[in-house]
PDB file of N, CA and C in Angstrom:
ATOM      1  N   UNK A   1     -87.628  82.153-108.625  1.00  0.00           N
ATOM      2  CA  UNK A   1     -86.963  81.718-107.408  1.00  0.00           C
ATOM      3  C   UNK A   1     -87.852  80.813-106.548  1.00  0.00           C
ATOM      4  N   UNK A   2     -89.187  81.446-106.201  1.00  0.00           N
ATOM      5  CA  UNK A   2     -89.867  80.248-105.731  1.00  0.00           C
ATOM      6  C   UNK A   2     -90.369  78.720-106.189  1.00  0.00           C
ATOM      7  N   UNK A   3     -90.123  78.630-106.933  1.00  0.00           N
ATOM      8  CA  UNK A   3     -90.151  77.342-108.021  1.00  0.00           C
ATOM      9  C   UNK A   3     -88.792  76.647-107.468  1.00  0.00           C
ATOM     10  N   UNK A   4     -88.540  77.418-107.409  1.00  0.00           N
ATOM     11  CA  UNK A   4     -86.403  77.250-107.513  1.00  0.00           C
ATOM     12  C   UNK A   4     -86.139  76.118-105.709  1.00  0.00           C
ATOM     13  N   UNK A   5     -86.697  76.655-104.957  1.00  0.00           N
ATOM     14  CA  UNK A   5     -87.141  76.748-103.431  1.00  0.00           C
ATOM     15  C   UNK A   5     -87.826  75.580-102.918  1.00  0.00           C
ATOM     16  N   UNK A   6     -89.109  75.808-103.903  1.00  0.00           N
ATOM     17  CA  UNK A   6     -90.570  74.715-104.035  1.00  0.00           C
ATOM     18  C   UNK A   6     -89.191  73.055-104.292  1.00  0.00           C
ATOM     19  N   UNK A   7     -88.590  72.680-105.130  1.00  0.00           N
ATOM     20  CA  UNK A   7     -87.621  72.057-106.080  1.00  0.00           C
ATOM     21  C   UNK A   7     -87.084  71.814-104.425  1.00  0.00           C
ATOM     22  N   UNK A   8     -86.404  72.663-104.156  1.00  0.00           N
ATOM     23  CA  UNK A   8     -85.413  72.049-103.305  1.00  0.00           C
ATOM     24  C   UNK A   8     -86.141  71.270-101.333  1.00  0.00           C
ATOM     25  N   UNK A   9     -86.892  72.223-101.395  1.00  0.00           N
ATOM     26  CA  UNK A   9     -88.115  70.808-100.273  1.00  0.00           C
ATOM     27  C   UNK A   9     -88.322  69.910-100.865  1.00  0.00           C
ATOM     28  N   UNK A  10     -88.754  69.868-102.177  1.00  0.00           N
ATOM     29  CA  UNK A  10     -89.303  68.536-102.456  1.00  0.00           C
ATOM     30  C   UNK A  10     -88.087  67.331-102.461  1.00  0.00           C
ATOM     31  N   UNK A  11     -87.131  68.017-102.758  1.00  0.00           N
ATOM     32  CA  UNK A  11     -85.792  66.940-102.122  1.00  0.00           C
ATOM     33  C   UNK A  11     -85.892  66.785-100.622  1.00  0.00           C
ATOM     34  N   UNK A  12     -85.490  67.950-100.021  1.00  0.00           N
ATOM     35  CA  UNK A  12     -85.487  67.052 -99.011  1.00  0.00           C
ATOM     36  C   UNK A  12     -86.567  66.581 -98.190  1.00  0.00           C
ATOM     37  N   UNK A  13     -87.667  66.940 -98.521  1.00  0.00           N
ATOM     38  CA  UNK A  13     -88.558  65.654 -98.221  1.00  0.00           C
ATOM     39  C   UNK A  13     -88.544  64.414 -98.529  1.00  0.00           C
ATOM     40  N   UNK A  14     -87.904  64.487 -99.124  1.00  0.00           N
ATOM     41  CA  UNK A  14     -87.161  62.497-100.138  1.00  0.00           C
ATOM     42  C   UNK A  14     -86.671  62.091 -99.230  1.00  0.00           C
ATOM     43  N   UNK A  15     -85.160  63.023 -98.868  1.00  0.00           N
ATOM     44  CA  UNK A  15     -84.495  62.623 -97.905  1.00  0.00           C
ATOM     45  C   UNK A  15     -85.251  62.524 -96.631  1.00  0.00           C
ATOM     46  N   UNK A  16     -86.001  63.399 -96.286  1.00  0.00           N
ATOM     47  CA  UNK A  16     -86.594  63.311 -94.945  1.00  0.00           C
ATOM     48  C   UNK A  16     -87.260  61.887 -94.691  1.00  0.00           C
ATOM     49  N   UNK A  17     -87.877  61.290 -95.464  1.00  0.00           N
ATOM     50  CA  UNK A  17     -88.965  60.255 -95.500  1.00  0.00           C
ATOM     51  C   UNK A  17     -87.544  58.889 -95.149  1.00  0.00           C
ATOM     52  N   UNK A  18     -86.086  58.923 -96.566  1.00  0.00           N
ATOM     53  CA  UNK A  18     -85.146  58.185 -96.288  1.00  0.00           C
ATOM     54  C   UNK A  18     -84.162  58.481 -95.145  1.00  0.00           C
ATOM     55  N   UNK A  19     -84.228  59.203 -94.351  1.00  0.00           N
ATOM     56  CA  UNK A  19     -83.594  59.614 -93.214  1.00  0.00           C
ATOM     57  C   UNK A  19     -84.309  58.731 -91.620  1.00  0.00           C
ATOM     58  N   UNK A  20     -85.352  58.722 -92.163  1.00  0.00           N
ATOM     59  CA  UNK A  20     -87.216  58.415 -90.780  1.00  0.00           C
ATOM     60  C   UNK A  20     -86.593  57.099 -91.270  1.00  0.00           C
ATOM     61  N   UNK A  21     -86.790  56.606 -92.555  1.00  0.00           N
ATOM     62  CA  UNK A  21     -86.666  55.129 -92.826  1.00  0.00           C
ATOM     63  C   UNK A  21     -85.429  54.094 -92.156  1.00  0.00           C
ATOM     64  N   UNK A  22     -84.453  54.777 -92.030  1.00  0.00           N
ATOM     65  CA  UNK A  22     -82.931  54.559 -91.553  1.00  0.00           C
ATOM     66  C   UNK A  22     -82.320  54.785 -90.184  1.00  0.00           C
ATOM     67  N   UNK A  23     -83.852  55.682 -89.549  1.00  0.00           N
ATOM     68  CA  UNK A  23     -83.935  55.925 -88.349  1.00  0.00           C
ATOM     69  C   UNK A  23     -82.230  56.936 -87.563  1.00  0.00           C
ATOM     70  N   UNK A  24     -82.349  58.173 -88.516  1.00  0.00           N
ATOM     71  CA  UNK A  24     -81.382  58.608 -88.764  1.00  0.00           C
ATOM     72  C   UNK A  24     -81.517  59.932 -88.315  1.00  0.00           C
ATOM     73  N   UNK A  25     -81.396  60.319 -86.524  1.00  0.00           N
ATOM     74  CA  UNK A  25     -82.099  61.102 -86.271  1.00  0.00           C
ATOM     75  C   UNK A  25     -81.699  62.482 -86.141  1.00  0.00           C
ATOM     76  N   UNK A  26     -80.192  62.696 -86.142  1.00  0.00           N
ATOM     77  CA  UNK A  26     -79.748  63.630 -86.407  1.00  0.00           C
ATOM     78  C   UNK A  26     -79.330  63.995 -87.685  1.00  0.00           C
ATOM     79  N   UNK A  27     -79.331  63.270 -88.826  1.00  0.00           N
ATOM     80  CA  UNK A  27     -79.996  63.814 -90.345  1.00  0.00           C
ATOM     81  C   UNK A  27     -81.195  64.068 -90.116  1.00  0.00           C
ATOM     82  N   UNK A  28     -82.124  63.879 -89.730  1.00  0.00           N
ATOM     83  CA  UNK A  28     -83.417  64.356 -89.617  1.00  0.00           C
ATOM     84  C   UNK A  28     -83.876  65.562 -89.437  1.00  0.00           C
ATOM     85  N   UNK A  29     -82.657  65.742 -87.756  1.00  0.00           N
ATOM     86  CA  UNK A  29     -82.999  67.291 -87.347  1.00  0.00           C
ATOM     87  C   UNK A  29     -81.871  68.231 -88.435  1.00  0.00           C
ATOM     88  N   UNK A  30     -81.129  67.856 -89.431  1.00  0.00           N
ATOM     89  CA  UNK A  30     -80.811  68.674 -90.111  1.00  0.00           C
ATOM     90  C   UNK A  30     -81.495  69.023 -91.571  1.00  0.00           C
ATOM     91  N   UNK A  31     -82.291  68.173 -91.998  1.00  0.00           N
ATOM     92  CA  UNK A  31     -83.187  68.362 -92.678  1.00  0.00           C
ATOM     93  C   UNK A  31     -84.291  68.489 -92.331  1.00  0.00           C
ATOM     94  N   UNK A  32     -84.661  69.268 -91.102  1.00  0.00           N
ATOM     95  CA  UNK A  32     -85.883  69.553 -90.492  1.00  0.00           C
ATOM     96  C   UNK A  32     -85.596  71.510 -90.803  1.00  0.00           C
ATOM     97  N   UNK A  33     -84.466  71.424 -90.022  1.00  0.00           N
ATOM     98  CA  UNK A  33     -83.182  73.033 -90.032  1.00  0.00           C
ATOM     99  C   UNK A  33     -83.553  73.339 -91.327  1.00  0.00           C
ATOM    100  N   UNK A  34     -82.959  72.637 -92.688  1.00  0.00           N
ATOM    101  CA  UNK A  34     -82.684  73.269 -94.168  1.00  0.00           C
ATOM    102  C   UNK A  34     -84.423  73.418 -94.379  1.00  0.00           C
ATOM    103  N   UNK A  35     -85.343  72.945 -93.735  1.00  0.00           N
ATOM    104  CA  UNK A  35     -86.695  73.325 -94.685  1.00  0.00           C
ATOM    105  C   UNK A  35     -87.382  74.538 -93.672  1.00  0.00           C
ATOM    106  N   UNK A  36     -86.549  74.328 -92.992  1.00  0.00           N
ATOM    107  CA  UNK A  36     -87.014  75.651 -92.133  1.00  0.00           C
ATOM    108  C   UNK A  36     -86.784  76.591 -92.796  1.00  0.00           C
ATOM    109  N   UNK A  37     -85.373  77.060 -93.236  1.00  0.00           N
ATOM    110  CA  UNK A  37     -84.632  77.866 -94.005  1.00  0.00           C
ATOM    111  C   UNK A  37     -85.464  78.269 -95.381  1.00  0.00           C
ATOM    112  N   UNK A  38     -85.724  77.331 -96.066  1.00  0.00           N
ATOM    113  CA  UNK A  38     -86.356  77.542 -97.181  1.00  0.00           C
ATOM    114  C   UNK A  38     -87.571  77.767 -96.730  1.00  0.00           C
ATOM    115  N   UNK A  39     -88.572  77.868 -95.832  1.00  0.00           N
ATOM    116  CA  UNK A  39     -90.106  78.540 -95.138  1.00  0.00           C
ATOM    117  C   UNK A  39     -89.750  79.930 -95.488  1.00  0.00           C
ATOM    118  N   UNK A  40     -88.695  79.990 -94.722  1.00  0.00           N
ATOM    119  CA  UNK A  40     -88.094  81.477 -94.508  1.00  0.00           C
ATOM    120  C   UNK A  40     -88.003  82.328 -95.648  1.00  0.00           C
ATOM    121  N   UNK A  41     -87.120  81.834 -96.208  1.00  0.00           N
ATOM    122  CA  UNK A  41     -87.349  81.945 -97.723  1.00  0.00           C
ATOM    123  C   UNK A  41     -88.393  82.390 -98.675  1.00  0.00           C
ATOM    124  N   UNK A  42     -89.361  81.328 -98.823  1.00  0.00           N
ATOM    125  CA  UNK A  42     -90.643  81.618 -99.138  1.00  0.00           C
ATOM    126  C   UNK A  42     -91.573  82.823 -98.922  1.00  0.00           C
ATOM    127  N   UNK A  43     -91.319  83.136 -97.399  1.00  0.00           N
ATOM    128  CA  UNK A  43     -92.036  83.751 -96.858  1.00  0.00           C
ATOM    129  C   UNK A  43     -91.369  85.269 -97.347  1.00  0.00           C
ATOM    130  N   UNK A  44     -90.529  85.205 -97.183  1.00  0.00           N
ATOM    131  CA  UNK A  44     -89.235  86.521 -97.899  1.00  0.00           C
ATOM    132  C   UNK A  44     -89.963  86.734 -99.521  1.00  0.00           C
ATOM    133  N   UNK A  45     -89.842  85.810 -99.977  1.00  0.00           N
ATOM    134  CA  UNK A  45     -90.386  86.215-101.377  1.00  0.00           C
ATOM    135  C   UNK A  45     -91.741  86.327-101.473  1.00  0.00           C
ATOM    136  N   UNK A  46     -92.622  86.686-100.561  1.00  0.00           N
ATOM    137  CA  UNK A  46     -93.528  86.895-101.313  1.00  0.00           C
ATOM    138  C   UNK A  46     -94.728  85.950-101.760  1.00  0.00           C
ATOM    139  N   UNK A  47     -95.563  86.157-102.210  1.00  0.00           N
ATOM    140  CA  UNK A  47     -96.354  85.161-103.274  1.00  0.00           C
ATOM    141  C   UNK A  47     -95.796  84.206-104.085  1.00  0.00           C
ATOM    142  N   UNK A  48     -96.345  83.384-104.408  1.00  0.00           N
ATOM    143  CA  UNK A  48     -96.200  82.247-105.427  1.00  0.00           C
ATOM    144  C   UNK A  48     -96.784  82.832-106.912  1.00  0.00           C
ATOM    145  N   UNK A  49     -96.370  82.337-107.662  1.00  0.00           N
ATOM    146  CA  UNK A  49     -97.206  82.661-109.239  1.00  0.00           C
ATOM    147  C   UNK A  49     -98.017  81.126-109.501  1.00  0.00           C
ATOM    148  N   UNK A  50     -98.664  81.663-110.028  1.00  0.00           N
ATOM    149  CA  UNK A  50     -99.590  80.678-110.569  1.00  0.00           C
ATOM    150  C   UNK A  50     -99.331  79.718-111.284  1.00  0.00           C
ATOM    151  N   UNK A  51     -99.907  78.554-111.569  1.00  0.00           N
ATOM    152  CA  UNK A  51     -99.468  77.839-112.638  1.00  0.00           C
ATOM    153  C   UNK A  51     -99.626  76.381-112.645  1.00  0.00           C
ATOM    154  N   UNK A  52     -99.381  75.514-113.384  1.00  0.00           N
ATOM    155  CA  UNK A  52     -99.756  73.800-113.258  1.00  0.00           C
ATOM    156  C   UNK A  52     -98.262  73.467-112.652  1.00  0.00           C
ATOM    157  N   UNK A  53     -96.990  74.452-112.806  1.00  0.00           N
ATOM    158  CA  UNK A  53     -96.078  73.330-112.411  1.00  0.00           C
ATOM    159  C   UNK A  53     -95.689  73.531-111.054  1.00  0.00           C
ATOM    160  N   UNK A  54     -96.238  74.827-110.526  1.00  0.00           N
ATOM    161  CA  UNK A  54     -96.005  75.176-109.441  1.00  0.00           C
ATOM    162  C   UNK A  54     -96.692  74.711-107.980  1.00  0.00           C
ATOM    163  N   UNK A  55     -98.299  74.251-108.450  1.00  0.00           N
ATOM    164  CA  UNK A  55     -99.229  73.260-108.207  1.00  0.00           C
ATOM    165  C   UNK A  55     -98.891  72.010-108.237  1.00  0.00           C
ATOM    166  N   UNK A  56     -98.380  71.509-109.233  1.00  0.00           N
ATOM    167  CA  UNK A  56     -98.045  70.119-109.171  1.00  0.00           C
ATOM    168  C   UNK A  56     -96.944  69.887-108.294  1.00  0.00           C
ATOM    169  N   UNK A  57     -96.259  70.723-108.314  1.00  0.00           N
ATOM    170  CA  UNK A  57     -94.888  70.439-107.315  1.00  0.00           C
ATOM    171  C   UNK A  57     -95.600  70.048-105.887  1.00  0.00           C
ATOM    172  N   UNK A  58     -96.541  71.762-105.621  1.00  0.00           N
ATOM    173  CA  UNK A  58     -96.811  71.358-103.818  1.00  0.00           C
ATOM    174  C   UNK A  58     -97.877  70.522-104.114  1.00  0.00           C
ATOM    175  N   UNK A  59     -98.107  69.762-104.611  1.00  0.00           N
ATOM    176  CA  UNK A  59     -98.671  68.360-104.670  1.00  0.00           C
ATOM    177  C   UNK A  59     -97.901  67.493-104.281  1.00  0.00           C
ATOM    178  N   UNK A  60     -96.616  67.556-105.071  1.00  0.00           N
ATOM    179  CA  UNK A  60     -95.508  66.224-104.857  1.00  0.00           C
ATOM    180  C   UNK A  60     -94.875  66.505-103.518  1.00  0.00           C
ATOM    181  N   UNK A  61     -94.526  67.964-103.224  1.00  0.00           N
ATOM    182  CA  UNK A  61     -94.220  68.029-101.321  1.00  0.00           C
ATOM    183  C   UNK A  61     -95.139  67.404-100.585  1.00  0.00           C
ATOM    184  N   UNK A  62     -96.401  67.977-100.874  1.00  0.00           N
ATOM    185  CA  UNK A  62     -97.352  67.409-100.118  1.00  0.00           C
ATOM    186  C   UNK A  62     -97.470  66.038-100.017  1.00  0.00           C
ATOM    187  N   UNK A  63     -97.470  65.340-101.043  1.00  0.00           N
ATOM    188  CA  UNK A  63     -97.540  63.906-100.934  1.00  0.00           C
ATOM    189  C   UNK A  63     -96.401  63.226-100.394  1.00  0.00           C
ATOM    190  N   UNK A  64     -94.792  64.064-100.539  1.00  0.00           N
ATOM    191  CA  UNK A  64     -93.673  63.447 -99.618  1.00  0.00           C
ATOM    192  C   UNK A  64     -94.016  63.698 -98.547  1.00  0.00           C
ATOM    193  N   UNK A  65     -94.311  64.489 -97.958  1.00  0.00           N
ATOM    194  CA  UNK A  65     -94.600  65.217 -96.526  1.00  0.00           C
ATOM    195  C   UNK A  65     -95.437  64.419 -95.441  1.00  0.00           C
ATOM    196  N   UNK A  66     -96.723  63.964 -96.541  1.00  0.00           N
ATOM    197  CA  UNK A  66     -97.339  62.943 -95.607  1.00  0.00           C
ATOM    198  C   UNK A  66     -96.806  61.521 -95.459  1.00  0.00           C
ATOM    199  N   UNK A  67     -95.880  60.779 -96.822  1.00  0.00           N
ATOM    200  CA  UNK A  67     -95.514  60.138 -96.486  1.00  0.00           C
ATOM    201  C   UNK A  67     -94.804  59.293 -95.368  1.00  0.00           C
ATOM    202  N   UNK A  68     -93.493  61.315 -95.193  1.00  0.00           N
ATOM    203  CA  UNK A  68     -92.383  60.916 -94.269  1.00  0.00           C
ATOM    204  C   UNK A  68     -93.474  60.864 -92.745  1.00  0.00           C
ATOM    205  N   UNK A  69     -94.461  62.031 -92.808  1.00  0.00           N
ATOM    206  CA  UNK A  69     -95.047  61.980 -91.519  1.00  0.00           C
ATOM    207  C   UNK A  69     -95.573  60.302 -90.844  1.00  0.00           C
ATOM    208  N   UNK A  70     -96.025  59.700 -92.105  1.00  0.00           N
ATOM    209  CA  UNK A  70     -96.709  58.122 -91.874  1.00  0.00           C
ATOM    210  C   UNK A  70     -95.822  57.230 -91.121  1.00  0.00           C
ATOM    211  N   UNK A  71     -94.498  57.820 -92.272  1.00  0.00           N
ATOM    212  CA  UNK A  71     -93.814  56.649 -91.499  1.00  0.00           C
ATOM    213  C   UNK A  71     -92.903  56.809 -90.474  1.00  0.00           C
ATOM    214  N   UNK A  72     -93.169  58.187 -89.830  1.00  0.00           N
ATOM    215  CA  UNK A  72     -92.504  58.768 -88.640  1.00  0.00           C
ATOM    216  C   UNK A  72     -93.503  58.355 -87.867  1.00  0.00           C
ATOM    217  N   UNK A  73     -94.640  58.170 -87.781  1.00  0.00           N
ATOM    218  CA  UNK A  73     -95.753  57.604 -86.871  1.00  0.00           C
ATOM    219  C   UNK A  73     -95.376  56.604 -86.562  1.00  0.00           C
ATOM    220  N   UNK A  74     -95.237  55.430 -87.801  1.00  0.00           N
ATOM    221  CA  UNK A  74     -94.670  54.342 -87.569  1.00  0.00           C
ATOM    222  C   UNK A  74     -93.779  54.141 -86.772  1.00  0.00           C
ATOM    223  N   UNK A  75     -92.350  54.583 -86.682  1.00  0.00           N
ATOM    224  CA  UNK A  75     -91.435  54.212 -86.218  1.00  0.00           C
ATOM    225  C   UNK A  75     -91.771  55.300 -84.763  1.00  0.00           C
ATOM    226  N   UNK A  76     -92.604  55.587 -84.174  1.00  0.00           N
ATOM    227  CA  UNK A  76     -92.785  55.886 -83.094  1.00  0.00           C
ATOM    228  C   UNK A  76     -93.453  54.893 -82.689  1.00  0.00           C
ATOM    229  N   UNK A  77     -94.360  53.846 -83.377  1.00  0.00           N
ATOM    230  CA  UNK A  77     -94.576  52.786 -82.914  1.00  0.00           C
ATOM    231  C   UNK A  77     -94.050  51.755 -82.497  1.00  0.00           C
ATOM    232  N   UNK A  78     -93.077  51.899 -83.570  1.00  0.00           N
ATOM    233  CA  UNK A  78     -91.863  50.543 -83.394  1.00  0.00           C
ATOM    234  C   UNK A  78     -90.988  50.924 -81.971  1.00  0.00           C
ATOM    235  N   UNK A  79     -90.979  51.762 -81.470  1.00  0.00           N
ATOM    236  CA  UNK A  79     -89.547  52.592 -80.501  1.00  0.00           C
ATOM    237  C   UNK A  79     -90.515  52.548 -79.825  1.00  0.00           C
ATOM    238  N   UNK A  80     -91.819  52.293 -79.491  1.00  0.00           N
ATOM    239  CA  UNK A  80     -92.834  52.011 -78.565  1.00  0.00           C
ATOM    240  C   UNK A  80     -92.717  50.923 -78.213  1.00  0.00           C
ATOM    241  N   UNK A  81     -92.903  49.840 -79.309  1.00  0.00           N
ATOM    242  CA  UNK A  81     -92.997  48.677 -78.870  1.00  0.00           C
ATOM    243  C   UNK A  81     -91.584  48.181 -78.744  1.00  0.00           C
ATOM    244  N   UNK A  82     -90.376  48.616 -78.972  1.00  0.00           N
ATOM    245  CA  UNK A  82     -88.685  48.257 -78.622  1.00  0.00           C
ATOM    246  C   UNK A  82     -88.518  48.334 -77.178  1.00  0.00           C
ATOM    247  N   UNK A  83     -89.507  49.675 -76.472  1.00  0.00           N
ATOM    248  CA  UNK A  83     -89.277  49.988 -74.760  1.00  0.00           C
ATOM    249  C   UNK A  83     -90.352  49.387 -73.993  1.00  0.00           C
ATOM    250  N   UNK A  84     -91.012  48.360 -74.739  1.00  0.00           N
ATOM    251  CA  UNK A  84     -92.195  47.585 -73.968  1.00  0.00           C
ATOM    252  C   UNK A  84     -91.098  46.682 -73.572  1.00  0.00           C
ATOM    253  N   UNK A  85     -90.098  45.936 -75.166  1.00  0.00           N
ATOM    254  CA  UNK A  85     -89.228  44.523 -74.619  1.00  0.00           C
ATOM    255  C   UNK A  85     -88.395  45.104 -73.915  1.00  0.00           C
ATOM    256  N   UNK A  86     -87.968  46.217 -74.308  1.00  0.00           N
ATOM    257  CA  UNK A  86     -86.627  46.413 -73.241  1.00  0.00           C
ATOM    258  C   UNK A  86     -86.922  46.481 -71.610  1.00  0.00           C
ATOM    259  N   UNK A  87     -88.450  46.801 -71.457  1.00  0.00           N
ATOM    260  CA  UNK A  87     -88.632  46.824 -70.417  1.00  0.00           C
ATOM    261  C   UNK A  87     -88.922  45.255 -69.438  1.00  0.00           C
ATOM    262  N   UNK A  88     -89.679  44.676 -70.326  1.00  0.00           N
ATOM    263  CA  UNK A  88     -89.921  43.679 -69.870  1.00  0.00           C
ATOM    264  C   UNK A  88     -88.601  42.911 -69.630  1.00  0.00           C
ATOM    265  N   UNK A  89     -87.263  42.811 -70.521  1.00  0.00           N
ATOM    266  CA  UNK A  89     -85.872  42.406 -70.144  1.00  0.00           C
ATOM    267  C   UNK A  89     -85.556  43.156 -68.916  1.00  0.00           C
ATOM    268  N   UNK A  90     -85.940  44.239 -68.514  1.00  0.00           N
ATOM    269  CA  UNK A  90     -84.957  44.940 -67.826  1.00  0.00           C
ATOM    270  C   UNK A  90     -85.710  43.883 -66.369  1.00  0.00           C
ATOM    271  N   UNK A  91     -87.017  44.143 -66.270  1.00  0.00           N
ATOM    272  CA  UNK A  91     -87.715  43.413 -64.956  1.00  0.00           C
ATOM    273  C   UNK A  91     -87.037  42.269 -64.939  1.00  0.00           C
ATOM    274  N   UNK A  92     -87.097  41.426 -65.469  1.00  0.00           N
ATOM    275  CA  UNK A  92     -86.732  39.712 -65.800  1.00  0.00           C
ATOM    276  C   UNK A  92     -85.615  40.114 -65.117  1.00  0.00           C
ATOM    277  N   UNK A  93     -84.489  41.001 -65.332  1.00  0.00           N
ATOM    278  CA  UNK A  93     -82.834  40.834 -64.607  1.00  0.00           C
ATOM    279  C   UNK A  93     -83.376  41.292 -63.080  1.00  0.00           C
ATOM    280  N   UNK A  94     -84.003  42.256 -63.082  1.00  0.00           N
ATOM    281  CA  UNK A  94     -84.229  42.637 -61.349  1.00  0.00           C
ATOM    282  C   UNK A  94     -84.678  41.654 -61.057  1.00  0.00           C
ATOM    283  N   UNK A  95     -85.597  40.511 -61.598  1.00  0.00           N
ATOM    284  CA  UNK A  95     -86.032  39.601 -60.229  1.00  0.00           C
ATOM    285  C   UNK A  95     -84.626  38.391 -60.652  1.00  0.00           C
ATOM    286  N   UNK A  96     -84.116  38.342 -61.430  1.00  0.00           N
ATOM    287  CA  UNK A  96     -82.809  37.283 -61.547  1.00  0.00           C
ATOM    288  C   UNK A  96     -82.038  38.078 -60.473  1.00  0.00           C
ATOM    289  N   UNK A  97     -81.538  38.883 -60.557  1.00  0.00           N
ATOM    290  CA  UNK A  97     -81.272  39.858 -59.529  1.00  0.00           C
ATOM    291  C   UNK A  97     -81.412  39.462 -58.051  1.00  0.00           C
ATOM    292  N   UNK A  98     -82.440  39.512 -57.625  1.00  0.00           N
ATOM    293  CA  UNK A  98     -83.475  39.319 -56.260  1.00  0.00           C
ATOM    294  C   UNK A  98     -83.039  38.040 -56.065  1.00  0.00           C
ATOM    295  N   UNK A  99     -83.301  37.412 -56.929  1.00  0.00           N
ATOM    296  CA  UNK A  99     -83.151  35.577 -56.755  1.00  0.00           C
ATOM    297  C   UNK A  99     -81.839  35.537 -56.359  1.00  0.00           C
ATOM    298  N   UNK A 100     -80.578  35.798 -57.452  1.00  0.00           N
ATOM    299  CA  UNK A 100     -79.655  35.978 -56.902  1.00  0.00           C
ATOM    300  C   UNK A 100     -78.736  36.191 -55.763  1.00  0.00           C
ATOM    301  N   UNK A 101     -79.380  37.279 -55.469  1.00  0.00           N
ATOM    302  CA  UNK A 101     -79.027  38.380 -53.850  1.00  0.00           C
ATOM    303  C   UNK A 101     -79.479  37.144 -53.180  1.00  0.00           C
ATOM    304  N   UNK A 102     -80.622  36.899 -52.966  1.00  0.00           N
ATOM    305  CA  UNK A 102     -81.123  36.312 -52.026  1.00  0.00           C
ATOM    306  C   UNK A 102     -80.961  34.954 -52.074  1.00  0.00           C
ATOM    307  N   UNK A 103     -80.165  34.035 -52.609  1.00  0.00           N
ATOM    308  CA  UNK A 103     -79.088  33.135 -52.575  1.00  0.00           C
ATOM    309  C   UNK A 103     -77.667  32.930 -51.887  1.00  0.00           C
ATOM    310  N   UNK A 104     -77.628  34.112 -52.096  1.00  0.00           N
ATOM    311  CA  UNK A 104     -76.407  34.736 -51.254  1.00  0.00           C
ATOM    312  C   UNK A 104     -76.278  34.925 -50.252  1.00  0.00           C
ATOM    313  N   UNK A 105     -77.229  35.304 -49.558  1.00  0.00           N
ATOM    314  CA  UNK A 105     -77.634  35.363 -48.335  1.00  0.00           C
ATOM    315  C   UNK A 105     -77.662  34.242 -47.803  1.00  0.00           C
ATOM    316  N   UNK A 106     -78.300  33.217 -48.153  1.00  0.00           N
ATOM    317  CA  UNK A 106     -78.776  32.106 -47.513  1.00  0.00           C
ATOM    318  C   UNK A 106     -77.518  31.395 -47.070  1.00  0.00           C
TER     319      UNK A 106
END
């Protein structure tokens, strides 16, 4: 069963990484939910058994895992730098704004 478990994170860590990529954020938090579930799981059963394929697997989680994390960094960068322009647009209308108003006036 834990093999069985191990198998099914390593999917959705696939998905998780193509979910971050697509910027898809409520698939995200539901494949955040299902690997929770399967922790749970894990933790329910017990120990792991030994072995090369059982190793190699949390190798391949592991290596999705950091992936999706990389490029969740990333796109916290990008949504960083999206609310620098949005900000800088938003100023530009307040003083078009100002200019405006104060045309009006005159």
């Amino acid at each position: 069963m834990p093999e069985k478990i191990l198998k099914t994170w390593l999917q959705l860590a696939q998905l998780q990484k193509e979910a971050i990529n697509n910027r898809q954020k409520e698939r995200l938090e539901h494949i955040l939910a299902a690997k929770e579930c399967l922790r749970r799981l894990l933790e329910k059963e017990g120990s792991l058994s030994s072995g090369e394929s059982i190793s190699s697997l949390i190798k391949e989680i592991l290596a999705a895992e950091e992936e999706a994390r990389t490029r969740l960094l990333e796109w916290k960068k990008e949504i960083g730098q999206e609310i620098d322009v949005l900000n800088r647009w938003r100023e530009w209308a307040k003083s078009l704004y100002f200019v405006a108003e104060g045309r009006e006036e005159s």
